[in-house]
C-alpha atoms as a PDB file:
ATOM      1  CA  UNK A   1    -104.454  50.462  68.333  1.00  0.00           C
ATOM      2  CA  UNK A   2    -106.881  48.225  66.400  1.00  0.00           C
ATOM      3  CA  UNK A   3    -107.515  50.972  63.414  1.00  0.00           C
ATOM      4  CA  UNK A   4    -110.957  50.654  63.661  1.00  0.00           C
ATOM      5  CA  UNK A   5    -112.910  53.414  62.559  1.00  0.00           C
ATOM      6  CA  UNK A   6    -116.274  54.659  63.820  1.00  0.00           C
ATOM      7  CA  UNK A   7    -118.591  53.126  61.044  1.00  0.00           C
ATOM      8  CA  UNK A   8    -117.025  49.290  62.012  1.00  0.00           C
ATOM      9  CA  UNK A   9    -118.051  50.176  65.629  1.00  0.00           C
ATOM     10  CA  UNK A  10    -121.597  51.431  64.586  1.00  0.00           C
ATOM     11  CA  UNK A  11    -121.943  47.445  63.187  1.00  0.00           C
ATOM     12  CA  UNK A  12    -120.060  45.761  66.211  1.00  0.00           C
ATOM     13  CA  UNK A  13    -122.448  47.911  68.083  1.00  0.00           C
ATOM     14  CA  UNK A  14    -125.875  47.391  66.361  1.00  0.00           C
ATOM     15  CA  UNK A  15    -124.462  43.396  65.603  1.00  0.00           C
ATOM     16  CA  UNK A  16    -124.279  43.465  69.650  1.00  0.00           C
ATOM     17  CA  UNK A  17    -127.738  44.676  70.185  1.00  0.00           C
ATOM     18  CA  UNK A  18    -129.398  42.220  68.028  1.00  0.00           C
ATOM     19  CA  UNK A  19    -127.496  39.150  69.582  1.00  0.00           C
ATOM     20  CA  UNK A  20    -127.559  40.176  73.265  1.00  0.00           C
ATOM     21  CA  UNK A  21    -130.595  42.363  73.759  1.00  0.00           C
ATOM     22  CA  UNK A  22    -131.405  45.315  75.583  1.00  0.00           C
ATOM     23  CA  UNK A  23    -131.064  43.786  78.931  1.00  0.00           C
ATOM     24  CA  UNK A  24    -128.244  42.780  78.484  1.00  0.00           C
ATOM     25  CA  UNK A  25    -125.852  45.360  76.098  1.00  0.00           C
ATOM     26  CA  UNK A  26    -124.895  47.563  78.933  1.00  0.00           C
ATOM     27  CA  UNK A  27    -123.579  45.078  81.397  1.00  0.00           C
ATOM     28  CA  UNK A  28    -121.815  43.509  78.583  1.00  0.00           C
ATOM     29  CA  UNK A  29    -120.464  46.587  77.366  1.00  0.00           C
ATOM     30  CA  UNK A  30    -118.801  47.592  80.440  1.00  0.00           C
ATOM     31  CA  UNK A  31    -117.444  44.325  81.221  1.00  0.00           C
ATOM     32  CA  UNK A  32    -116.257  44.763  78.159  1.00  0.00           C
ATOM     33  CA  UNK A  33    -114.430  48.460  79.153  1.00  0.00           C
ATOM     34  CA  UNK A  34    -113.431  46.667  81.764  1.00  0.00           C
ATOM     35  CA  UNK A  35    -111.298  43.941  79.541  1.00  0.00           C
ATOM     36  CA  UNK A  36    -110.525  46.502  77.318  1.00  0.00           C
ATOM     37  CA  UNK A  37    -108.819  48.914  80.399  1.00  0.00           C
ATOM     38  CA  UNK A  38    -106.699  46.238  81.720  1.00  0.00           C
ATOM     39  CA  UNK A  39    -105.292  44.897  78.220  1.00  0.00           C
ATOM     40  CA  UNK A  40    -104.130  48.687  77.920  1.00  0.00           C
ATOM     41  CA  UNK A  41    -102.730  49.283  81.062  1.00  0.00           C
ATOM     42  CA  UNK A  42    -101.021  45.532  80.743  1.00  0.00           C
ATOM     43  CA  UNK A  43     -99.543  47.121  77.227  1.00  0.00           C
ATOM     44  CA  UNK A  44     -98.486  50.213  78.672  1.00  0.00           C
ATOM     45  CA  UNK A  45     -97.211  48.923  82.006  1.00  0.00           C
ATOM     46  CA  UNK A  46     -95.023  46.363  79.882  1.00  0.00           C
ATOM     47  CA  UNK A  47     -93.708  49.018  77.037  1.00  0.00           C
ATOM     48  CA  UNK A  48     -92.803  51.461  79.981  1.00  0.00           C
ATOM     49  CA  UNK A  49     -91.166  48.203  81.961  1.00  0.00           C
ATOM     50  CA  UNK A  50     -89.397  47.687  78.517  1.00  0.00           C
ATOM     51  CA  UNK A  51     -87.626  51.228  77.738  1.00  0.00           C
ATOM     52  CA  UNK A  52     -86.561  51.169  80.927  1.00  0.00           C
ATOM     53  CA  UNK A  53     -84.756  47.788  80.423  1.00  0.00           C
ATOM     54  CA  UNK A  54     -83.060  49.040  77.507  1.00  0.00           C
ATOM     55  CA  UNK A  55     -82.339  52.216  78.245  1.00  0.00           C
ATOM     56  CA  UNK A  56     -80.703  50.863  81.429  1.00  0.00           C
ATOM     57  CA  UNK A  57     -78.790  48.542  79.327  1.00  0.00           C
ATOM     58  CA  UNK A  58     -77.500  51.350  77.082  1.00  0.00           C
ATOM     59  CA  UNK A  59     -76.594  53.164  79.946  1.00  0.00           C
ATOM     60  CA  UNK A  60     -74.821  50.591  81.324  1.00  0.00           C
ATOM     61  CA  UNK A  61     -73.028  49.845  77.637  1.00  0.00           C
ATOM     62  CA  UNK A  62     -72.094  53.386  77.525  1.00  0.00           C
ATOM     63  CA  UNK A  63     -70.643  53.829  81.127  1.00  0.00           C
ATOM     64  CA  UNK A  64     -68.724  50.434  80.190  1.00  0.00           C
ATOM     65  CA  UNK A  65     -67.540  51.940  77.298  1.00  0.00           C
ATOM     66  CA  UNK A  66     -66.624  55.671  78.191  1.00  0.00           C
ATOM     67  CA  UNK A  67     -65.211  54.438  81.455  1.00  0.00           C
ATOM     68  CA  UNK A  68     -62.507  51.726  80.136  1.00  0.00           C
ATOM     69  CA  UNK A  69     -60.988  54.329  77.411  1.00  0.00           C
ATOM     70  CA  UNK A  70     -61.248  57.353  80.109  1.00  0.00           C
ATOM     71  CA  UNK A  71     -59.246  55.136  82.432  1.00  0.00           C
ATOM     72  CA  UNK A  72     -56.870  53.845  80.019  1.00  0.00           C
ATOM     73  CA  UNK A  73     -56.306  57.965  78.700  1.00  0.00           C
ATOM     74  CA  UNK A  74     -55.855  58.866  82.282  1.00  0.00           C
ATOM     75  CA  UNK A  75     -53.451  56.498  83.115  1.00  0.00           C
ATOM     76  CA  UNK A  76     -51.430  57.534  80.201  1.00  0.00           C
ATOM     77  CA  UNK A  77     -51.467  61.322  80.565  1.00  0.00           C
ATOM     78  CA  UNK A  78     -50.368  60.189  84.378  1.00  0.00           C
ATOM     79  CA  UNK A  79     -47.363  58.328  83.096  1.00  0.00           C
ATOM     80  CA  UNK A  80     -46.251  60.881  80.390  1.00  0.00           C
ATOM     81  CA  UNK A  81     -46.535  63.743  82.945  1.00  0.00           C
ATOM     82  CA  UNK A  82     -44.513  62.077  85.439  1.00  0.00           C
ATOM     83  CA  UNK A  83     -42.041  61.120  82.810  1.00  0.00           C
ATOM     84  CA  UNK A  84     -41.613  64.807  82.248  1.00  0.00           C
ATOM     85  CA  UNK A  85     -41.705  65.884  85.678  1.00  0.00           C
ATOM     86  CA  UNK A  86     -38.651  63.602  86.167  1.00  0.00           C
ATOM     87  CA  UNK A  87     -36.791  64.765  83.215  1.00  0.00           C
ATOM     88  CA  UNK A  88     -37.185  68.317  84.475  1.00  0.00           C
ATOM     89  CA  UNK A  89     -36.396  67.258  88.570  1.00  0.00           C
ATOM     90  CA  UNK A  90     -32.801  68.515  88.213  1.00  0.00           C
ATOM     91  CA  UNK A  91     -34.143  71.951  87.486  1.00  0.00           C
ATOM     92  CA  UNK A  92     -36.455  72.351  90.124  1.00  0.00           C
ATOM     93  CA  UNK A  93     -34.545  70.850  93.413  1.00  0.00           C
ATOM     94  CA  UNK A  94     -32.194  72.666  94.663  1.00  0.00           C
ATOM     95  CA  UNK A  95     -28.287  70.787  94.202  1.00  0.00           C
ATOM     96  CA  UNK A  96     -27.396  71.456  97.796  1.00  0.00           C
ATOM     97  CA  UNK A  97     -30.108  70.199 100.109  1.00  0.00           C
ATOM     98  CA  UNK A  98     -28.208  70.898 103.572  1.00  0.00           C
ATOM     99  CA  UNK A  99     -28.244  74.621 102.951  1.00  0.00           C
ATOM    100  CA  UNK A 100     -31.929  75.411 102.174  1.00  0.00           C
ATOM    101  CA  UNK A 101     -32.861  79.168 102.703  1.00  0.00           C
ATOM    102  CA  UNK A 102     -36.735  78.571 103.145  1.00  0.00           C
ATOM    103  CA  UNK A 103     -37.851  78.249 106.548  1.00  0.00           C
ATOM    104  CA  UNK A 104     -40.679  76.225 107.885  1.00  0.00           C
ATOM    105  CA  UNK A 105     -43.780  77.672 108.356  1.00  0.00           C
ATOM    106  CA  UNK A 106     -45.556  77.030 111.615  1.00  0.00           C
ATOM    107  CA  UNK A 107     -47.984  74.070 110.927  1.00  0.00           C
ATOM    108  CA  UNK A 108     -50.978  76.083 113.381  1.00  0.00           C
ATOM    109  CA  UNK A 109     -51.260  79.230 111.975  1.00  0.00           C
ATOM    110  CA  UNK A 110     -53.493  79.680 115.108  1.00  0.00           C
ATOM    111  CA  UNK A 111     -50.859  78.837 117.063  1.00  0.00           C
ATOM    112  CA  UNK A 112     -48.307  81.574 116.181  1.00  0.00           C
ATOM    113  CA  UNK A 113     -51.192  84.345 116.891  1.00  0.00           C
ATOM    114  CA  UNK A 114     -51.231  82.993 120.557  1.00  0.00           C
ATOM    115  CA  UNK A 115     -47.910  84.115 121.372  1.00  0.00           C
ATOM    116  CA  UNK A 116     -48.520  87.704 120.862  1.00  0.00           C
ATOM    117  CA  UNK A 117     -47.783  89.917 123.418  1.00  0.00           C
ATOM    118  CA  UNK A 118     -51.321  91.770 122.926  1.00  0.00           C
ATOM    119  CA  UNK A 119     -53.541  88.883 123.170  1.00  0.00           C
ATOM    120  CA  UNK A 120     -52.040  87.966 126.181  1.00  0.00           C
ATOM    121  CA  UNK A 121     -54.392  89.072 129.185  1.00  0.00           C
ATOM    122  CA  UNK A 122     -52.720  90.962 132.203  1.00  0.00           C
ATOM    123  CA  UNK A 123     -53.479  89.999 135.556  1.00  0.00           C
ATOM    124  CA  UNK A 124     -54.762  93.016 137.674  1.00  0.00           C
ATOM    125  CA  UNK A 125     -53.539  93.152 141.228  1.00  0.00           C
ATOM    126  CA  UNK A 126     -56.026  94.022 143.948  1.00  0.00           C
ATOM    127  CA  UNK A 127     -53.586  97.151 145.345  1.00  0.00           C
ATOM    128  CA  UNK A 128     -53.714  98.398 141.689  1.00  0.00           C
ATOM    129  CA  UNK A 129     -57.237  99.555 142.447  1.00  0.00           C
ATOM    130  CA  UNK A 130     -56.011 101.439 145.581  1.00  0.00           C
END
C-alpha cells in the first residue's frame, strides 16, 4: 500500500524505540495496529461501496440501452408480421362464412366424458337381491 520495505520498518522500528522507550513501544504499537486496521477496512469498505456504484450504473446504462432498441425491433417485427398476415387473410378464411364444416368442440372436455352411458351408476333395486 505504502511500498515500504522491511529494512525502512527495521529504522521506523528502532527510531520508535529510542524516542518512546521500552515502556512504552508496545502500547504504542498496537494503538498503532489499531489505526492502521481501521484506515484499511475504511479503504476497502469504500472501494467495495464504489464498484458496486458503478457497476450498478453500468448495469443500469446497459438495460437502458438493450431495452429501448429491443423494444423498438419488437415493435417492428410486430408490425411487418401483421402486415403480412393481412396480405395473406384472403387465403386463409374461408369466402363463405355461413357454411363452415368445422364443428365446435365442447369447451369441458370433462364434460362430454360425463354423459357416457358407462360412467353412469345404476341404481340397484332392493327386490333385485331377492
Amino acid at each position: 500500500m505504502f511500498d515500504i520495505g522491511f529494512l525502512e520498518v527495521l529504522i521506523c522500528g528502532v527510531i520508535a524505540l529510542l524516542v518512546l522507550g521500552p515502556e512504552r513501544l508496545p502500547g504504542a504499537a498496537r494503538t498503532a495496529g489499531h489505526w492502521v486496521g481501521r484506515a484499511r477496512r475504511m479503504m476497502r469498505q469504500f472501494t467495495s461501496e464504489l464498484d458496486r456504484q458503478i457497476k450498478a450504473e453500468d448495469l443500469k446504462e446497459q438495460l437502458r440501452k438493450e431495452g429501448g432498441i429491443d423494444l423498438e425491433g419488437v415493435q417492428d417485427n410486430v408490425r411487418k408480421g401483421l402486415a403480412e398476415a393481412r396480405s395473406y387473410e384472403h387465403l386463409i378464411m374461408p369466402q363463405d362464412k355461413g357454411t363452415s364444416s368445422v364443428s365446435p368442440e365442447p369447451s369441458d372436455p370433462h364434460h362430454a366424458d360425463a354423459q357416457t352411458p358407462a360412467d353412469t351408476p345404476t341404481e340397484s333395486t332392493p327386490d333385485a337381491r331377492k
